[in-house]
N, C-alpha and C. Protein backbone atom coordinates (compact mmCIF):
# COMPACT_ATOMS: atom_id res chain seq x y z
N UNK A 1 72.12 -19.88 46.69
CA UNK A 1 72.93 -19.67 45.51
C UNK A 1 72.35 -18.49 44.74
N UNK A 2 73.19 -17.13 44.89
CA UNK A 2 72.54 -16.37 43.77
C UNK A 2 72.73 -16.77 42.23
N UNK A 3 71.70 -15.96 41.24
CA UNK A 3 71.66 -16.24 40.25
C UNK A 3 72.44 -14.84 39.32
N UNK A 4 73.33 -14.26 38.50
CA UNK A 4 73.85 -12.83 38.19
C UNK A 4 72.51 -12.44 37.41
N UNK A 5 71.81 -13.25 36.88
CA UNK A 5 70.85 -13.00 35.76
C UNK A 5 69.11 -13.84 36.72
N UNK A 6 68.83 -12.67 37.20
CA UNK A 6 67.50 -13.37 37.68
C UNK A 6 66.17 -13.22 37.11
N UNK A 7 66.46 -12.60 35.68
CA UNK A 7 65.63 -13.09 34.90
C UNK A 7 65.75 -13.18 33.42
N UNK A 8 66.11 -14.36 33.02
CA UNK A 8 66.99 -15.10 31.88
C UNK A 8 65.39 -14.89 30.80
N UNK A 9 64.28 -14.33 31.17
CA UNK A 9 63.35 -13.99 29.90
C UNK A 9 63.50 -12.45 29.70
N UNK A 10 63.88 -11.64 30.34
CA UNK A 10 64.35 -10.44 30.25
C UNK A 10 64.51 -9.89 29.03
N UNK A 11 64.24 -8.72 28.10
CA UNK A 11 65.00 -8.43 27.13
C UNK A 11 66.21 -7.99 27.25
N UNK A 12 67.34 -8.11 26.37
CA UNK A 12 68.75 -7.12 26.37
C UNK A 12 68.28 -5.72 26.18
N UNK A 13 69.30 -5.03 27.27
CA UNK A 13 69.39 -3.82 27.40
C UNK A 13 70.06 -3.84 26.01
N UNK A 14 69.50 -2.54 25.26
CA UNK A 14 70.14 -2.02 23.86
C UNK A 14 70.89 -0.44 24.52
N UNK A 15 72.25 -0.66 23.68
CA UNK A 15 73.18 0.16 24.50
C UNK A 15 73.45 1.13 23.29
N UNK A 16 73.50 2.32 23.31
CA UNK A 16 74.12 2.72 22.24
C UNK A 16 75.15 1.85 21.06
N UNK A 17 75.36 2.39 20.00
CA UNK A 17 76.27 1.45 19.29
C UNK A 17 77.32 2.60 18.96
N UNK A 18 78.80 2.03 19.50
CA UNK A 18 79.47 2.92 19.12
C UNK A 18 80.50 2.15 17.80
N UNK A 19 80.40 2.52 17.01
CA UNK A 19 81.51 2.29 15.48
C UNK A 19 83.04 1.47 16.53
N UNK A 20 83.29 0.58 16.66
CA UNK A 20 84.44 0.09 16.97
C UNK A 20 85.74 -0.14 16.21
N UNK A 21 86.50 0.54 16.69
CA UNK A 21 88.06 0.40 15.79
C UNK A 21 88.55 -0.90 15.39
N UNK A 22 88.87 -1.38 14.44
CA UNK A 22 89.20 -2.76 13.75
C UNK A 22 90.48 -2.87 13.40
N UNK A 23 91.48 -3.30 14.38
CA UNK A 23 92.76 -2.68 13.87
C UNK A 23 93.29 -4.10 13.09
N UNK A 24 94.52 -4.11 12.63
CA UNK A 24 95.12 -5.49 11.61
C UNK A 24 95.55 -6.35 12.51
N UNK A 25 95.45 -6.19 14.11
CA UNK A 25 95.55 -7.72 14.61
C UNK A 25 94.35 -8.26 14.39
N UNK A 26 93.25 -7.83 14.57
CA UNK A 26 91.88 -8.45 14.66
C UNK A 26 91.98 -8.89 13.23
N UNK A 27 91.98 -8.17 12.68
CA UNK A 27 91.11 -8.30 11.13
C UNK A 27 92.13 -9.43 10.59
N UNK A 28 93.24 -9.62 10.88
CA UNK A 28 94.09 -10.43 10.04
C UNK A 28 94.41 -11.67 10.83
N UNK A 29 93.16 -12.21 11.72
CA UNK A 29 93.57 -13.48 12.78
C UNK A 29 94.15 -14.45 12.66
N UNK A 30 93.53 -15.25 11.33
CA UNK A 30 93.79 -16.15 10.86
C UNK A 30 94.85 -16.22 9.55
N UNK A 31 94.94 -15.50 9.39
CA UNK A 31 96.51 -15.17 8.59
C UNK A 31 97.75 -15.99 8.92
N UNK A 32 98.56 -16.14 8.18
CA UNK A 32 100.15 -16.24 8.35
C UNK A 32 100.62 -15.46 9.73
N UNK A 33 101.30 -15.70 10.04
CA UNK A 33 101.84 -14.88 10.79
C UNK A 33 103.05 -13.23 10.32
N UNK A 34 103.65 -14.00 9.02
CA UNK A 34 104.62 -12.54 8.98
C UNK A 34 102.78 -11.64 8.21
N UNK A 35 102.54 -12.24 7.15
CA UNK A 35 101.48 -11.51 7.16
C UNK A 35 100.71 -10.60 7.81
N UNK A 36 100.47 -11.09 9.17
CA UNK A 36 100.04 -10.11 9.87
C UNK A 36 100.79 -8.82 10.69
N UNK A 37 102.01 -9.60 10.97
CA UNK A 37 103.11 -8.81 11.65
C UNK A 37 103.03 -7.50 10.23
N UNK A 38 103.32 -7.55 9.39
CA UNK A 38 103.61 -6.69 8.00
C UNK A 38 102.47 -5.95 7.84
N UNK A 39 101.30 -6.37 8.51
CA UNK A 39 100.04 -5.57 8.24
C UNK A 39 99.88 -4.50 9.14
N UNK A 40 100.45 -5.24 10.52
CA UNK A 40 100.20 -4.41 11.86
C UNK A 40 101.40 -3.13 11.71
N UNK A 41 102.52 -3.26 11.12
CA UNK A 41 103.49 -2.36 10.68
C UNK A 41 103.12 -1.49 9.82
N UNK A 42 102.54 -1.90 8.55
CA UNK A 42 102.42 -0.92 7.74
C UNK A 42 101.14 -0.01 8.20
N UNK A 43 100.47 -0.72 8.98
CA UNK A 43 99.11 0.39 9.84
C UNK A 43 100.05 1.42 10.78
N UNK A 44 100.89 0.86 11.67
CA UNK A 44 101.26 1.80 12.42
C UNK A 44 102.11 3.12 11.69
N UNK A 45 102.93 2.15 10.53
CA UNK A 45 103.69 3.52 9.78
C UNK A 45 102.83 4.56 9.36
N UNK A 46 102.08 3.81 9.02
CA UNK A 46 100.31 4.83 8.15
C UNK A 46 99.91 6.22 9.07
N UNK A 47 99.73 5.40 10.35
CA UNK A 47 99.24 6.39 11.54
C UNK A 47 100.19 6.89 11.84
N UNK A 48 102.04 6.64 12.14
CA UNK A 48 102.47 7.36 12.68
C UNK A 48 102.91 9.40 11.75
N UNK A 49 102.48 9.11 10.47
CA UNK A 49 102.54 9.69 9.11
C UNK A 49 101.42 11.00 9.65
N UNK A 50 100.37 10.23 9.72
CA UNK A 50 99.46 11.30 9.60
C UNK A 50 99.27 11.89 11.89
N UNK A 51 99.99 11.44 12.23
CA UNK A 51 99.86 11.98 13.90
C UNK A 51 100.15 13.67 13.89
N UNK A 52 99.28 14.18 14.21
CA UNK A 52 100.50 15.57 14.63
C UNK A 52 101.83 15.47 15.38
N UNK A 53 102.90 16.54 15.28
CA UNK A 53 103.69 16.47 15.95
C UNK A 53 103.85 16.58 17.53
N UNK A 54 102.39 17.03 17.92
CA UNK A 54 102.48 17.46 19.45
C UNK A 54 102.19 16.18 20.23
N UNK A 55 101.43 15.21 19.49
CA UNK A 55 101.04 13.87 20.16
C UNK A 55 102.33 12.61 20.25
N UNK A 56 103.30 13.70 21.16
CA UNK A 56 104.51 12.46 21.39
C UNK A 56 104.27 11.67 21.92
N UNK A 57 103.29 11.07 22.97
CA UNK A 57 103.51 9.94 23.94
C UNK A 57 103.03 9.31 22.65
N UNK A 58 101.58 8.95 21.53
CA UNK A 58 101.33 8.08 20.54
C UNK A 58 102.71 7.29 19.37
N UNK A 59 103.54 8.82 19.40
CA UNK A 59 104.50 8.86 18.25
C UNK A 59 105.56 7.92 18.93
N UNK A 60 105.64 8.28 20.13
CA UNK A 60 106.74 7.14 20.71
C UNK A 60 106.55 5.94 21.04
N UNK A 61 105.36 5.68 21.14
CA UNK A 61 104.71 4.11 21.69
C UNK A 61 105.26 3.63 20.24
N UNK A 62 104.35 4.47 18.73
CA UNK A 62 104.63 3.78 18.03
C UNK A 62 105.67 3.52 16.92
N UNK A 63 106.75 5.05 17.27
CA UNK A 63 108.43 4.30 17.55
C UNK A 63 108.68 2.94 17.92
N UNK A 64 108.62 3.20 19.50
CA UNK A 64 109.65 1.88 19.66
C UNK A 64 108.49 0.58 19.05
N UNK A 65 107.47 0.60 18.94
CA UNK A 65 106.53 -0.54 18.24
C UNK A 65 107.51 -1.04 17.16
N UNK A 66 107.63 -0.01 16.24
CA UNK A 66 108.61 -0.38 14.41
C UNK A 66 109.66 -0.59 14.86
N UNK A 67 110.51 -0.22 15.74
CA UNK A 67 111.97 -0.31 16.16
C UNK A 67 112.41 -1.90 16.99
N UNK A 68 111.08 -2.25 17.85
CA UNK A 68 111.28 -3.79 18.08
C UNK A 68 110.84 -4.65 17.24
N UNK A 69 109.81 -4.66 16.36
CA UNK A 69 109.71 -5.51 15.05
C UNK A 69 110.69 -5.54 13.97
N UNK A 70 111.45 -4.48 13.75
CA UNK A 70 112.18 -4.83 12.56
C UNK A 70 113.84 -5.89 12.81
N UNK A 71 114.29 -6.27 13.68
CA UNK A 71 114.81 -7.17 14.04
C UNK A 71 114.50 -8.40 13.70
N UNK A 72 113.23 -8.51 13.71
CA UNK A 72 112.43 -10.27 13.72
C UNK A 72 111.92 -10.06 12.03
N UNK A 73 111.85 -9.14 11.22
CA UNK A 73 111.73 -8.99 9.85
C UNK A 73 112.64 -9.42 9.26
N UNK A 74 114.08 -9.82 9.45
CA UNK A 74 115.16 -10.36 9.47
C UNK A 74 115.50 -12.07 8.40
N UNK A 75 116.20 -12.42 7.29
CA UNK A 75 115.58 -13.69 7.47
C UNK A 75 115.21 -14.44 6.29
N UNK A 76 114.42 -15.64 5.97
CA UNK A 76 114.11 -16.13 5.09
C UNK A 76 112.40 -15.67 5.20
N UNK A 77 111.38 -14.83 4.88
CA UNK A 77 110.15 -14.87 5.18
C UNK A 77 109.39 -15.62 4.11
N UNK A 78 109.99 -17.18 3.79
CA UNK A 78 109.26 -18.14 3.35
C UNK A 78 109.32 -19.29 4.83
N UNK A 79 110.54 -19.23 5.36
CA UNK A 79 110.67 -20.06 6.58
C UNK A 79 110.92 -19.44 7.71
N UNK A 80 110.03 -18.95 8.69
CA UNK A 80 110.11 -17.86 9.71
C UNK A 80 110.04 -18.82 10.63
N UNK A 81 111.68 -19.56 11.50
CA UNK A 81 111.26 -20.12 12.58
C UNK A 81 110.91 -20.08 13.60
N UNK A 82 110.31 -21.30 14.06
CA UNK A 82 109.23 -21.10 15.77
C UNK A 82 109.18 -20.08 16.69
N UNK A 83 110.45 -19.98 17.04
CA UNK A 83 111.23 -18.91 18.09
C UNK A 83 110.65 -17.83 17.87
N UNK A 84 110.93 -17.17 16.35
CA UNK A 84 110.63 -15.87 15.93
C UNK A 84 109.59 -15.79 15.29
N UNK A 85 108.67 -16.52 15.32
CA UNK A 85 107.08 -17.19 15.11
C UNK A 85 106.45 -16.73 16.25
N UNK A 86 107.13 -16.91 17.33
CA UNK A 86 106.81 -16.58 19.07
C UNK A 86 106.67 -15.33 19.09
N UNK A 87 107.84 -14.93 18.92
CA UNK A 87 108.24 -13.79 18.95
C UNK A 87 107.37 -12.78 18.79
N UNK A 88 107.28 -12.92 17.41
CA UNK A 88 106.09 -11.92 16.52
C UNK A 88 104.63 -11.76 16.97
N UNK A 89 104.16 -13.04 17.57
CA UNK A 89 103.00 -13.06 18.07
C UNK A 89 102.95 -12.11 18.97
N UNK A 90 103.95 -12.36 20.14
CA UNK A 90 103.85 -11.97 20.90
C UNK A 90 104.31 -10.25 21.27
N UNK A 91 104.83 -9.56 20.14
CA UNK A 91 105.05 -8.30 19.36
C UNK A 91 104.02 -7.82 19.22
N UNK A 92 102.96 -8.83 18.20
CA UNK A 92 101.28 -8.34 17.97
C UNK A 92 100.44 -7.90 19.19
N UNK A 93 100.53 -9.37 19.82
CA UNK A 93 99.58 -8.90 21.49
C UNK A 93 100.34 -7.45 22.00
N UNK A 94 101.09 -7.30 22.77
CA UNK A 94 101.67 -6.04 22.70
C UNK A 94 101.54 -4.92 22.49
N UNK A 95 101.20 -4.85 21.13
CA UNK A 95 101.09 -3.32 20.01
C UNK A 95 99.88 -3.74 19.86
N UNK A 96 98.82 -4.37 20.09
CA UNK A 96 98.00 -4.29 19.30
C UNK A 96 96.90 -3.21 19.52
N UNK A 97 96.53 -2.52 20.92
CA UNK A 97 96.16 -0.99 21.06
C UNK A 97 97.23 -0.07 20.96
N UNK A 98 98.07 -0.07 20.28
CA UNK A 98 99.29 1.13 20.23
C UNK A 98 98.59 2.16 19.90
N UNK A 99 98.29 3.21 20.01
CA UNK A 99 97.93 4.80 20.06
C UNK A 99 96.69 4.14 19.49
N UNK A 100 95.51 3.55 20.24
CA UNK A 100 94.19 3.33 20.09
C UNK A 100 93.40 5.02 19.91
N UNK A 101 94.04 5.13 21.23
CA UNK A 101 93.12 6.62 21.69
C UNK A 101 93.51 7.72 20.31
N UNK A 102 94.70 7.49 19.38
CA UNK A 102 95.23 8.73 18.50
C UNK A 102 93.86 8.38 17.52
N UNK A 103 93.76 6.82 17.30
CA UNK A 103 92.93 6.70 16.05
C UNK A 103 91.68 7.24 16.33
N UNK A 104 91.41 7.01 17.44
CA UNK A 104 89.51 7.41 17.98
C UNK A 104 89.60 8.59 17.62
N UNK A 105 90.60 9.33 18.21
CA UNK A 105 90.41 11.33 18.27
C UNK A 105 90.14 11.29 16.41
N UNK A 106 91.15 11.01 16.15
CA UNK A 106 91.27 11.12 14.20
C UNK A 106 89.72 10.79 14.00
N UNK A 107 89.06 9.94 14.17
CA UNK A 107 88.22 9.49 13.81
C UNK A 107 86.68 10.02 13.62
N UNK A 108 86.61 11.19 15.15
CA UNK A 108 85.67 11.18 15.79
C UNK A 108 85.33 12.83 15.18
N UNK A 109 84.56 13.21 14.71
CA UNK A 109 83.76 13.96 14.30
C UNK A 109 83.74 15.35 15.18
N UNK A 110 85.07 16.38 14.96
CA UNK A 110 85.05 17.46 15.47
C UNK A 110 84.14 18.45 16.56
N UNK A 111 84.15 18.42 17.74
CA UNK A 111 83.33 19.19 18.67
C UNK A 111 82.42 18.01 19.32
N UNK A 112 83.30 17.07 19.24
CA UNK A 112 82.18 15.95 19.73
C UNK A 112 82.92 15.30 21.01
């Protein structure tokens, strides 16, 4: 029987630390649900604002992202039923790296 770890007194390898992106699915887990759906929207409108114009494949991911959520925004959003409870979740999983790579570039410290 191998063991993956054959020596469990070992120290951890220390890996660089790179700053990790925290987008509003993570950060808003335990939330409501339209709550979060409304968070993950107003982030993407945010980013799609400040994108350049040449970065179409980001701009279109996160097009059709706002263009299939606003259907399920629809509604009483004191009583958002099951179905479209589903729905939304499953909208979040989805989008939830939508133009990951636009935010890193934005992010990342020119010539680097």
């Amino acid at each position: 029987m191998s063991d993956s770890n054959p020596d469990p007194t070992a120290e951890p390898i220390d890996l660089p630390s790179e700053e990790r992106h925290v987008n509003s699915v993570d950060a808003t887990a335990h939330q409501p649900i339209l709550a979060r759906v409304t968070a993950r929207k107003q982030e993407l409108e945010a980013l799609l604002e400040t994108l350049p114009e040449g970065d179409e494949r980001s701009r279109s991911a996160i097009a059709l992202a706002l263009a299939t959520i606003d259907p399920l925004l629809t509604g009483d959003p004191e009583h958002v039923p099951a179905v479209v409870a589903a729905d939304m979740n499953r909208w979040l999983e989805q989008n939830k790296h939508v133009a990951e790579s636009a935010v890193r570039a934005a992010t990342e410290p020119s010539g680097a």
